[in-house]
C-alpha atoms as a PDB file:
ATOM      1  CA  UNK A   1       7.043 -37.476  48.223  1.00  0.00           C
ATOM      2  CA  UNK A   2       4.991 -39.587  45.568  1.00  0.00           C
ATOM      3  CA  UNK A   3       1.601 -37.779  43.801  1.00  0.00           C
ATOM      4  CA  UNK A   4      -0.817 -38.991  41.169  1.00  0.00           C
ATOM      5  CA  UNK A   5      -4.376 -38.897  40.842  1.00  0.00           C
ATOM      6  CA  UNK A   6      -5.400 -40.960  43.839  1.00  0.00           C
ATOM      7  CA  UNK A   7      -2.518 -41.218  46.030  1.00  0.00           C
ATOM      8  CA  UNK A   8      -0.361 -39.188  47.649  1.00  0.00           C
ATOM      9  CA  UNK A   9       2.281 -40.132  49.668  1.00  0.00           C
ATOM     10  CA  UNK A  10       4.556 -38.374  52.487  1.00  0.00           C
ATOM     11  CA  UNK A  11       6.996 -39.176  54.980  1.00  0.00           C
ATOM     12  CA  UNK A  12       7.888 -38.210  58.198  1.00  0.00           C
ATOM     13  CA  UNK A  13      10.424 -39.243  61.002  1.00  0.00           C
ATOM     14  CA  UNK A  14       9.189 -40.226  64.660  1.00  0.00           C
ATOM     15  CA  UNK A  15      11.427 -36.813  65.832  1.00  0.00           C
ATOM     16  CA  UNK A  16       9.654 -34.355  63.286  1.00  0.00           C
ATOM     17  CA  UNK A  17       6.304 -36.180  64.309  1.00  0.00           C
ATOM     18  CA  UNK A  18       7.218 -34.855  68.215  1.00  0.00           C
ATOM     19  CA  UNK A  19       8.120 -31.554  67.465  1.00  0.00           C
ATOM     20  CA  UNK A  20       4.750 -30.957  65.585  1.00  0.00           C
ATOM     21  CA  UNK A  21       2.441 -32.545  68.156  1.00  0.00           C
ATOM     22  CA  UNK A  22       4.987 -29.908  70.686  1.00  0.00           C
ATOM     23  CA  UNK A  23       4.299 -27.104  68.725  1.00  0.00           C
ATOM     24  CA  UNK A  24       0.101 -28.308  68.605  1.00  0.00           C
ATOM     25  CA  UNK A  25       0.086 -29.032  71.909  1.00  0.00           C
ATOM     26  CA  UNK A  26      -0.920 -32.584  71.135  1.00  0.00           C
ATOM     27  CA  UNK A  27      -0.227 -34.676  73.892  1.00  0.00           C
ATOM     28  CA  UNK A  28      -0.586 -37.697  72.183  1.00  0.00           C
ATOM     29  CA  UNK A  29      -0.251 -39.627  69.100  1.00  0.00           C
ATOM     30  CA  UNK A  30      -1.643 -43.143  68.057  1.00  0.00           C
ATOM     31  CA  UNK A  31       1.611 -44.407  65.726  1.00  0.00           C
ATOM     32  CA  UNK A  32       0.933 -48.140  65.083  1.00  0.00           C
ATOM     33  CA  UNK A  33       4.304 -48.925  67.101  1.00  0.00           C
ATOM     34  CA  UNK A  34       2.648 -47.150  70.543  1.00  0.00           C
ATOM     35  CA  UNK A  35       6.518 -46.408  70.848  1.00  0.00           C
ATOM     36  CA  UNK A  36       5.906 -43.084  72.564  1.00  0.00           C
ATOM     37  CA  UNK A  37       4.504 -45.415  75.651  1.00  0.00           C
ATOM     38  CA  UNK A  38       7.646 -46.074  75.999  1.00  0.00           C
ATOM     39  CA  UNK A  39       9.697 -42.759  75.770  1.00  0.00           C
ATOM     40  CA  UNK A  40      11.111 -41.252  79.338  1.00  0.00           C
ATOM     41  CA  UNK A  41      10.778 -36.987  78.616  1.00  0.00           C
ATOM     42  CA  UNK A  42      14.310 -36.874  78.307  1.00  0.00           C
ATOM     43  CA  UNK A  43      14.141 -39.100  75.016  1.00  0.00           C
ATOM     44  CA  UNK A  44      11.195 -37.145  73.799  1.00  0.00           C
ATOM     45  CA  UNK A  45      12.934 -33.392  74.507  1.00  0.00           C
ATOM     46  CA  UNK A  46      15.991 -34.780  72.368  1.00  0.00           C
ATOM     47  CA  UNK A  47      13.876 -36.086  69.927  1.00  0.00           C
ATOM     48  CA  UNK A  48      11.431 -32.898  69.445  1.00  0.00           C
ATOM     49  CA  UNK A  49      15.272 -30.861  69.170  1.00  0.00           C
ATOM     50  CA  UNK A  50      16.300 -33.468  66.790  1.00  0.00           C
ATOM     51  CA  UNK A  51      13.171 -32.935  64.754  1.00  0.00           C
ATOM     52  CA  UNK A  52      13.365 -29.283  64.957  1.00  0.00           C
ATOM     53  CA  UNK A  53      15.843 -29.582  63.210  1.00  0.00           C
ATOM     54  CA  UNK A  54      15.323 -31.864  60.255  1.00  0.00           C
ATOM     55  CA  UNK A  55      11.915 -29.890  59.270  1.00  0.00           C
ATOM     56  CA  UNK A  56      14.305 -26.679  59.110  1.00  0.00           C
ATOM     57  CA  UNK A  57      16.534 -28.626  56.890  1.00  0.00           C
ATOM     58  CA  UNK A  58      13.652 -29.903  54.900  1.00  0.00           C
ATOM     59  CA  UNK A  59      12.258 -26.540  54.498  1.00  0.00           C
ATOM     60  CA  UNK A  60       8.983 -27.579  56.217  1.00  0.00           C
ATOM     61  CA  UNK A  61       9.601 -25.039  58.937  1.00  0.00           C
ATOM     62  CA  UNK A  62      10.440 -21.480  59.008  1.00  0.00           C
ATOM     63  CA  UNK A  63      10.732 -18.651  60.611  1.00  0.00           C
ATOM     64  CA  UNK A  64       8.056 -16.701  61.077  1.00  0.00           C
ATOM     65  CA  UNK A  65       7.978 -13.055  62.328  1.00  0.00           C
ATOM     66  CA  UNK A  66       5.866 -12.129  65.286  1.00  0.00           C
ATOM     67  CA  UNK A  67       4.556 -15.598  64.792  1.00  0.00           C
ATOM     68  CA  UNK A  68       7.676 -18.211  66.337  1.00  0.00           C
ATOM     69  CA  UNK A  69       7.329 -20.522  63.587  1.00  0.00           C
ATOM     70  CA  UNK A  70       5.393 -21.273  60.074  1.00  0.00           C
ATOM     71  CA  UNK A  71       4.841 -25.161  59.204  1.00  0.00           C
ATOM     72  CA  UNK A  72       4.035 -26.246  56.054  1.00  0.00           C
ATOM     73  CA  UNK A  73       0.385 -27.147  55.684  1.00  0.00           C
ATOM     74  CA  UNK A  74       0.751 -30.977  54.881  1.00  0.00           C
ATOM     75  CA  UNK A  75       2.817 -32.229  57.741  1.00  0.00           C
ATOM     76  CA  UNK A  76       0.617 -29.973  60.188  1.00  0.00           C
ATOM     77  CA  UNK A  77      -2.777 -31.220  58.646  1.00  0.00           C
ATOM     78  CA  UNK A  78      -0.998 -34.891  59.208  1.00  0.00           C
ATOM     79  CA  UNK A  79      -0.488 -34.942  62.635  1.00  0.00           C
ATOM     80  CA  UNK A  80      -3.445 -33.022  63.249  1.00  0.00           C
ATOM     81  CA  UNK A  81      -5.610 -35.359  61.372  1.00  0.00           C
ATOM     82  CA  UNK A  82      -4.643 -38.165  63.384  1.00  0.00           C
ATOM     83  CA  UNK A  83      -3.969 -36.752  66.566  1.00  0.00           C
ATOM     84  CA  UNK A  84      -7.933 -35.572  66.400  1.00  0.00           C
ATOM     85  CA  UNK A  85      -9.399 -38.666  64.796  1.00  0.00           C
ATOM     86  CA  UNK A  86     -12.088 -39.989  67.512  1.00  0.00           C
ATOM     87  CA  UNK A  87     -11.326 -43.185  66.437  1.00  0.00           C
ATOM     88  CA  UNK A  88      -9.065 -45.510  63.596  1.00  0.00           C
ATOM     89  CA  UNK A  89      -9.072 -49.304  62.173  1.00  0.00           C
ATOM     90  CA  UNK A  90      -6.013 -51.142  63.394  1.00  0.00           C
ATOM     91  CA  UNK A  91      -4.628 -53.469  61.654  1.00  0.00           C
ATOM     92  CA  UNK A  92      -2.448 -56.204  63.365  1.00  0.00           C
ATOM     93  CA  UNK A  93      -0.808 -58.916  61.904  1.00  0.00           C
ATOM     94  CA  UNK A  94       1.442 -62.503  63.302  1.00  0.00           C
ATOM     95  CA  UNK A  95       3.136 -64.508  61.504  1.00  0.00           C
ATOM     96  CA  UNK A  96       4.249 -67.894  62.119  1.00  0.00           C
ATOM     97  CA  UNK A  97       7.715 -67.173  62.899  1.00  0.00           C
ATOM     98  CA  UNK A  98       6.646 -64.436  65.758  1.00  0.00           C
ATOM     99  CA  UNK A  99       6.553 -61.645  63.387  1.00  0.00           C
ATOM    100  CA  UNK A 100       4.346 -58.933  63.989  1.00  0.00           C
ATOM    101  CA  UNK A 101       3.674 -55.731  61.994  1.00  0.00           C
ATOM    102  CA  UNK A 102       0.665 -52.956  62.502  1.00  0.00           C
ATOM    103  CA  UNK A 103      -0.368 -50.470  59.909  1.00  0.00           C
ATOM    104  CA  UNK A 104      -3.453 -47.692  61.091  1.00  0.00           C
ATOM    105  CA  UNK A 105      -6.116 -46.308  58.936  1.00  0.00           C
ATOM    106  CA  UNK A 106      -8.357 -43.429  59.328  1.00  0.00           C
ATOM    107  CA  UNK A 107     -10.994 -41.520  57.696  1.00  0.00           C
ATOM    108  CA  UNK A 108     -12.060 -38.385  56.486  1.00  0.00           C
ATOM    109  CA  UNK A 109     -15.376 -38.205  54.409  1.00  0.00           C
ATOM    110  CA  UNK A 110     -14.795 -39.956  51.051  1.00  0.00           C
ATOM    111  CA  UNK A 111     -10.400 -39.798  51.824  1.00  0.00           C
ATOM    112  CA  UNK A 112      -8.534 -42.139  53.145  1.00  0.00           C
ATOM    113  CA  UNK A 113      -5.291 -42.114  55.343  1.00  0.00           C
ATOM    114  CA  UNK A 114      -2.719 -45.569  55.636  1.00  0.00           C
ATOM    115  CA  UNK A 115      -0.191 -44.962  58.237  1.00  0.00           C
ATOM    116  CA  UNK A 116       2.829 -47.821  59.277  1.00  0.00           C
ATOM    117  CA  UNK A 117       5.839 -47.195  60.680  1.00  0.00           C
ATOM    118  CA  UNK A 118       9.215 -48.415  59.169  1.00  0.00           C
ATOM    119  CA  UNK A 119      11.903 -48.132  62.037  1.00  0.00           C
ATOM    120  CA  UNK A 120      11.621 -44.199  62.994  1.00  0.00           C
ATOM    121  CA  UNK A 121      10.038 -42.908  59.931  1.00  0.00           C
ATOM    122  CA  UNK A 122       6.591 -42.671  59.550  1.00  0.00           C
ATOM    123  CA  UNK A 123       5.206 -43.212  55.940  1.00  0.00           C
ATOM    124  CA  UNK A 124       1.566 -41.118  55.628  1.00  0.00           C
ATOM    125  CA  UNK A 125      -0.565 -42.344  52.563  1.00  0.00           C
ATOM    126  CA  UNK A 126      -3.365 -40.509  51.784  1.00  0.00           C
ATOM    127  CA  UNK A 127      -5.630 -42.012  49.212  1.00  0.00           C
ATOM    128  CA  UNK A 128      -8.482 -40.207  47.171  1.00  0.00           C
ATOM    129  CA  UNK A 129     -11.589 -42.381  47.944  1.00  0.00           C
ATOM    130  CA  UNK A 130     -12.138 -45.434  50.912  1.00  0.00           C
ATOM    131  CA  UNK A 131     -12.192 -47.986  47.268  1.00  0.00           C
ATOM    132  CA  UNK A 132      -8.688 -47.097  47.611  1.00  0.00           C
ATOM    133  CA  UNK A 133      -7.818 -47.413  51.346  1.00  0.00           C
ATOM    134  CA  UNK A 134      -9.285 -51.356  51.000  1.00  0.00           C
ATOM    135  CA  UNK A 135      -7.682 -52.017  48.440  1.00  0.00           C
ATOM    136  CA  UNK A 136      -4.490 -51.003  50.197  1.00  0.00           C
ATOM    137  CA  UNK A 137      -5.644 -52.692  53.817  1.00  0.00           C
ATOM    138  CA  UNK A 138      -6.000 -56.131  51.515  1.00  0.00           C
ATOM    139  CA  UNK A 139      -2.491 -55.920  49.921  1.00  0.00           C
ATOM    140  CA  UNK A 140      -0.934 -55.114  53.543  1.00  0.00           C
ATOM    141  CA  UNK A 141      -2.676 -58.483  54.651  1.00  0.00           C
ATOM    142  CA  UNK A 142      -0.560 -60.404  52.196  1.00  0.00           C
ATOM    143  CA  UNK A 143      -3.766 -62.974  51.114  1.00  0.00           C
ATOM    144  CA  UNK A 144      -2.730 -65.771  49.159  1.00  0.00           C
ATOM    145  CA  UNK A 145      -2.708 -64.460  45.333  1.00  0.00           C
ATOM    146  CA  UNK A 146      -5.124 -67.084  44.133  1.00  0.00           C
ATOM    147  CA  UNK A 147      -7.673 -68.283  46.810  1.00  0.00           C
ATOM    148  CA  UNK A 148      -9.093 -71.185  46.935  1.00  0.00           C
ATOM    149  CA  UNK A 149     -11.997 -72.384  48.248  1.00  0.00           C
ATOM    150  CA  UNK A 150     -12.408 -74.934  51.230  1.00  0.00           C
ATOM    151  CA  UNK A 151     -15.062 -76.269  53.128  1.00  0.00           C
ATOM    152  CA  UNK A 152     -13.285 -76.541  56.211  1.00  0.00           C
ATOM    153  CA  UNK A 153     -14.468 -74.636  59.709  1.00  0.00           C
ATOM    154  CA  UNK A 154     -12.980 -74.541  62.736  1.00  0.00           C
ATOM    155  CA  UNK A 155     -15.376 -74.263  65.612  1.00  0.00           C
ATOM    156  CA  UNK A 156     -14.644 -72.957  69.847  1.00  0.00           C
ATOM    157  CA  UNK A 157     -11.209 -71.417  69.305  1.00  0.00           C
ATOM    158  CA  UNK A 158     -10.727 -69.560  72.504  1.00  0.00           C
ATOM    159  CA  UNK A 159      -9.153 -66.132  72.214  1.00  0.00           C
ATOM    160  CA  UNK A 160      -7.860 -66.484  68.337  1.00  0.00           C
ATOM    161  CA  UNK A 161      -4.742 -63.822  68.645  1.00  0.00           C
ATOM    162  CA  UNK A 162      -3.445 -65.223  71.791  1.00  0.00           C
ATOM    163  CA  UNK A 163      -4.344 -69.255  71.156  1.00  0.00           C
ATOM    164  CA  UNK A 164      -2.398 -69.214  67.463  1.00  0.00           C
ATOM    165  CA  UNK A 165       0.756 -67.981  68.435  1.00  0.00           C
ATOM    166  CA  UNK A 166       0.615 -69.756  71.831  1.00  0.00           C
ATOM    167  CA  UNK A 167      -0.373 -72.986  69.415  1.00  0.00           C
ATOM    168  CA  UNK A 168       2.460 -72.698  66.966  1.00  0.00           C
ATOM    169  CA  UNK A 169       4.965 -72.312  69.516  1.00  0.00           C
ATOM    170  CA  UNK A 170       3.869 -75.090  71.709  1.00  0.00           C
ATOM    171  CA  UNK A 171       1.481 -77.699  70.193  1.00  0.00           C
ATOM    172  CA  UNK A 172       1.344 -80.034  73.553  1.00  0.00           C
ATOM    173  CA  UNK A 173      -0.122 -76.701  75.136  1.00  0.00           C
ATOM    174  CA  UNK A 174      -2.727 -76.133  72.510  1.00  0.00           C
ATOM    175  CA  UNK A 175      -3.834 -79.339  72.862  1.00  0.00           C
ATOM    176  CA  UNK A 176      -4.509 -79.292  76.475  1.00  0.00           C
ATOM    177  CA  UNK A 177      -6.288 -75.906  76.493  1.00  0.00           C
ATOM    178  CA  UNK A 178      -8.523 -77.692  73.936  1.00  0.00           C
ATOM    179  CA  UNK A 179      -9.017 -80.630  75.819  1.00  0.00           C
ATOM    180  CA  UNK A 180      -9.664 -78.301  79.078  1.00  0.00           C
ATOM    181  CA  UNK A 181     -12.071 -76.527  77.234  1.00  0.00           C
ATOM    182  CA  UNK A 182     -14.059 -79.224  75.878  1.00  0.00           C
ATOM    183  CA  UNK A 183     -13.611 -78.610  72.105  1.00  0.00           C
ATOM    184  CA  UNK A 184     -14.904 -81.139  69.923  1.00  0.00           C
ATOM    185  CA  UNK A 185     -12.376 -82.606  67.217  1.00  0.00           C
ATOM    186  CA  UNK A 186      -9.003 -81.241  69.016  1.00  0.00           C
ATOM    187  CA  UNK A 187      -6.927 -82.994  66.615  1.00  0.00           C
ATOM    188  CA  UNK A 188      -8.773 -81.717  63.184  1.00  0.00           C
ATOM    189  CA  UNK A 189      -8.254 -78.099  64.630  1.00  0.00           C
ATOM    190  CA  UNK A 190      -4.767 -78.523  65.881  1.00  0.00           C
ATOM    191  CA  UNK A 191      -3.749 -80.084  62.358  1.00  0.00           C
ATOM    192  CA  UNK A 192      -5.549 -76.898  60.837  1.00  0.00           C
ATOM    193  CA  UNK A 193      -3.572 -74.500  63.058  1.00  0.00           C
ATOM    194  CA  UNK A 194       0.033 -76.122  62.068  1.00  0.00           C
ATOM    195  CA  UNK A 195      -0.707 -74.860  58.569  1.00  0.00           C
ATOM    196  CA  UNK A 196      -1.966 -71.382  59.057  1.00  0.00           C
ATOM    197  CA  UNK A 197       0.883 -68.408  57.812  1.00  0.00           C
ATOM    198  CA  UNK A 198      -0.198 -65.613  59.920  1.00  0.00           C
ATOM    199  CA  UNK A 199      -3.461 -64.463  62.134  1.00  0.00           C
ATOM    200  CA  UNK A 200      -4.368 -60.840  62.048  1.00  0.00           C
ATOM    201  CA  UNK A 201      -7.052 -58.669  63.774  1.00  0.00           C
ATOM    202  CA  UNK A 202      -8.992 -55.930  62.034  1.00  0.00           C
ATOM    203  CA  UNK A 203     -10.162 -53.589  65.072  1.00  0.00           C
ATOM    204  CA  UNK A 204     -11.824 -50.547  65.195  1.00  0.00           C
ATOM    205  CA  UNK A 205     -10.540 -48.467  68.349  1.00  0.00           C
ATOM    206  CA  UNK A 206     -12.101 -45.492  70.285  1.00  0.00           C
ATOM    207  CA  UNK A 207      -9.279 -42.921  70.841  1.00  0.00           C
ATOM    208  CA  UNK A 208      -9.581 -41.732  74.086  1.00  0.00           C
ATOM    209  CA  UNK A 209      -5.570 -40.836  75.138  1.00  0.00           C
ATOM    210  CA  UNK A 210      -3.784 -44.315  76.818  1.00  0.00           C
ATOM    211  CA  UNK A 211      -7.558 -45.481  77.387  1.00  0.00           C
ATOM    212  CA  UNK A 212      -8.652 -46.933  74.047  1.00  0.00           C
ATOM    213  CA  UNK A 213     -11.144 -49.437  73.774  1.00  0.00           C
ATOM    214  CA  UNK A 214     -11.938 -51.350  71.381  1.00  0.00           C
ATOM    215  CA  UNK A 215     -15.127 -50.989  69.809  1.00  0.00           C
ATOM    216  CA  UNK A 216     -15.329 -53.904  66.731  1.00  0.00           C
ATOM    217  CA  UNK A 217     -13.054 -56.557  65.887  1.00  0.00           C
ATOM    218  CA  UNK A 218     -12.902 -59.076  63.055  1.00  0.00           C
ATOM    219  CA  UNK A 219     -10.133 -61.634  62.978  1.00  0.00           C
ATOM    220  CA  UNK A 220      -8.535 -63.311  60.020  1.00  0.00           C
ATOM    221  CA  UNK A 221      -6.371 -65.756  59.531  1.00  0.00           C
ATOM    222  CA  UNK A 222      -4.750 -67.913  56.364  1.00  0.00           C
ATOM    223  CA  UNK A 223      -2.481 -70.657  54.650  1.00  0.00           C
ATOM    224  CA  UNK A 224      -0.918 -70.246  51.726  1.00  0.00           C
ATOM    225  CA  UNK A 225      -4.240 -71.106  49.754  1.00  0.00           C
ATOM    226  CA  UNK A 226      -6.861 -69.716  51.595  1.00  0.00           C
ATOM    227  CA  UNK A 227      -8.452 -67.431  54.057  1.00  0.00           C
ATOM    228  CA  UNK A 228     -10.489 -67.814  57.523  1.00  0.00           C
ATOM    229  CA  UNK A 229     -12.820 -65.546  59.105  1.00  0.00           C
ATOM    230  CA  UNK A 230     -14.230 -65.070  62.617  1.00  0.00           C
ATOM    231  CA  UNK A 231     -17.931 -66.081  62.651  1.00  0.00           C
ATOM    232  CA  UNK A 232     -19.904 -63.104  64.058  1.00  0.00           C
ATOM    233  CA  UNK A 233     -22.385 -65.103  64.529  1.00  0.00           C
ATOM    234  CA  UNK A 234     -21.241 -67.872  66.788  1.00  0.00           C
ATOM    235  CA  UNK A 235     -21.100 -66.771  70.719  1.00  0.00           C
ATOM    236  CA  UNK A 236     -17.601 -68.067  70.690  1.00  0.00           C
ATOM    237  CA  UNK A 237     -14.959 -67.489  67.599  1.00  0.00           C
ATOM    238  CA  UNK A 238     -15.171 -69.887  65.270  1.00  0.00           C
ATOM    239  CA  UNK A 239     -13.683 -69.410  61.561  1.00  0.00           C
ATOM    240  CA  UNK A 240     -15.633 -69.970  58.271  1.00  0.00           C
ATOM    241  CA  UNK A 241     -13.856 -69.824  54.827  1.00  0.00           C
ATOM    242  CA  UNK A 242     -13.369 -66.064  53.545  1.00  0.00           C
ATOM    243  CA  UNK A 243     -13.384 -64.643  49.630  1.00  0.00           C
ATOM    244  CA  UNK A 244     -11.459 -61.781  49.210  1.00  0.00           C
ATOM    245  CA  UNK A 245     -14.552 -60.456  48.656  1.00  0.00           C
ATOM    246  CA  UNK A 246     -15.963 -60.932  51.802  1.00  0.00           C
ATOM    247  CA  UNK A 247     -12.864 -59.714  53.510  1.00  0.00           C
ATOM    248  CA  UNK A 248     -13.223 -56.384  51.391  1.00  0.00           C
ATOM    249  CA  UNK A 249     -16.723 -55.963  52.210  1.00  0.00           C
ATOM    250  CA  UNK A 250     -15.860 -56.777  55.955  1.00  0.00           C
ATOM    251  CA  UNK A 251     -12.630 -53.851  55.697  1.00  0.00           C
ATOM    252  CA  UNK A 252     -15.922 -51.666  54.660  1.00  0.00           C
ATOM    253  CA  UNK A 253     -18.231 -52.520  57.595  1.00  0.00           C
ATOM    254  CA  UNK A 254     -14.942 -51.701  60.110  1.00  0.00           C
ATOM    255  CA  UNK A 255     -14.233 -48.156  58.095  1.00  0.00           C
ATOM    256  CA  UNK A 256     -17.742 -46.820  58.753  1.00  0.00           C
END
């Protein structure tokens, strides 16, 4: 556990997480991993024993007389928070090499909450003001340190999280869904994807249980000197050069 003035910090492992939402009656939690999708109840009543346990031995759970059990106030107000959040930003990013990694953020008036999930242990920052929550969304993103400008734009890319890794793995098949699709100047946008680092999706979901939809999405992509944007304003997605700037102020649109 890490305090100062505008952060504080708290972990808490996937089996503690599914004792509290037990002992809440929450039937559902939206982790970045979407791991309990996955979970048979057999894995889920060993892992709510298992966490039983730990928050005894971490003395975030007690006994309480007459009353079962007493949690401490910060774990509970954790899982509650994002258990009944009617909605969160997800952040989603791909590398190159196939590597993927999601971090969630919600929002509470003028506070901020950054959840990602290392292996089983969930790490819960919760950050003063929303200044602070950007700032940590644009060092998750991992933008090149000093941008640089460029005049290039990519035009027609269909489906932008699905084409880039499909084009990075398989060139030949880019190529063809280009050509299939019409897109002018296959070869300038083909040479353009080879050089990209990663692709990631900034989305703002409606949590509604295992029917979430999404309700705004801005993608982003880079190579190790600069940064891409999906063009709102072109009927298909098309990418115009980003300032971290922009990005910031577009992290600020999502958060409302």
């Amino acid at each position: 556990m890490n305090q100062d003035a505008n952060v504080f910090t708290f972990d808490l492992s996937r089996a503690e997480l599914y004792w509290l939402a037990g002992a809440f009656g929450i039937v559902s939690l939206p982790l970045p991993d979407n791991a309990s999708l996955r979970i048979s109840p057999v894995q889920q009543d060993s892992l709510q024993k298992d966490g039983h346990a730990s928050l005894l031995t971490r003395g975030l759970l007690r006994p309480s007389p007459g009353f079962g059990w007493q949690v401490e106030r910060l774990p509970a107000a954790l899982v509650q928070w994002i258990a009944s959040a009617p909605s969160l930003v997800r952040l989603e990013r791909i590398a190159r090499d196939g590597t993927t990694r999601r971090a969630h953020l919600f929002t509470s008036g003028e506070q901020g909450l950054f959840l990602k999930m290392d292996g089983d242990a969930a790490h819960f920052v919760i950050y003063k003001s929303l200044s602070f929550l950007r700032e940590a969304a644009l060092r998750w993103l991992s933008l090149p340190q000093k941008m640089k400008s460029t005049a290039v734009k990519v035009q027609a890319l269909p489906q932008p999280l699905i084409f880039l890794p499909a084009a990075w793995k398989d060139p030949q098949l880019a190529a063809r869904i280009l050509e299939e699709r019409g897109a002018k100047a296959s070869k300038t946008t083909l040479n353009w994807v080879s050089k990209l680092e990663w692709a990631a999706a900034l989305s703002l979901v409606k949590l509604n249980g295992r029917s979430n939809s999404i309700l705004r999405q801005f993608v982003l992509c880079s190579d190790e000197k600069s940064a891409w944007g999906e063009d709102e304003e072109e009927a298909t997605a098309s990418f115009v050069p980003m300032t971290m700037r922009r990005i910031d102020v577009k992290i600020a649109e999502i958060l409302k």
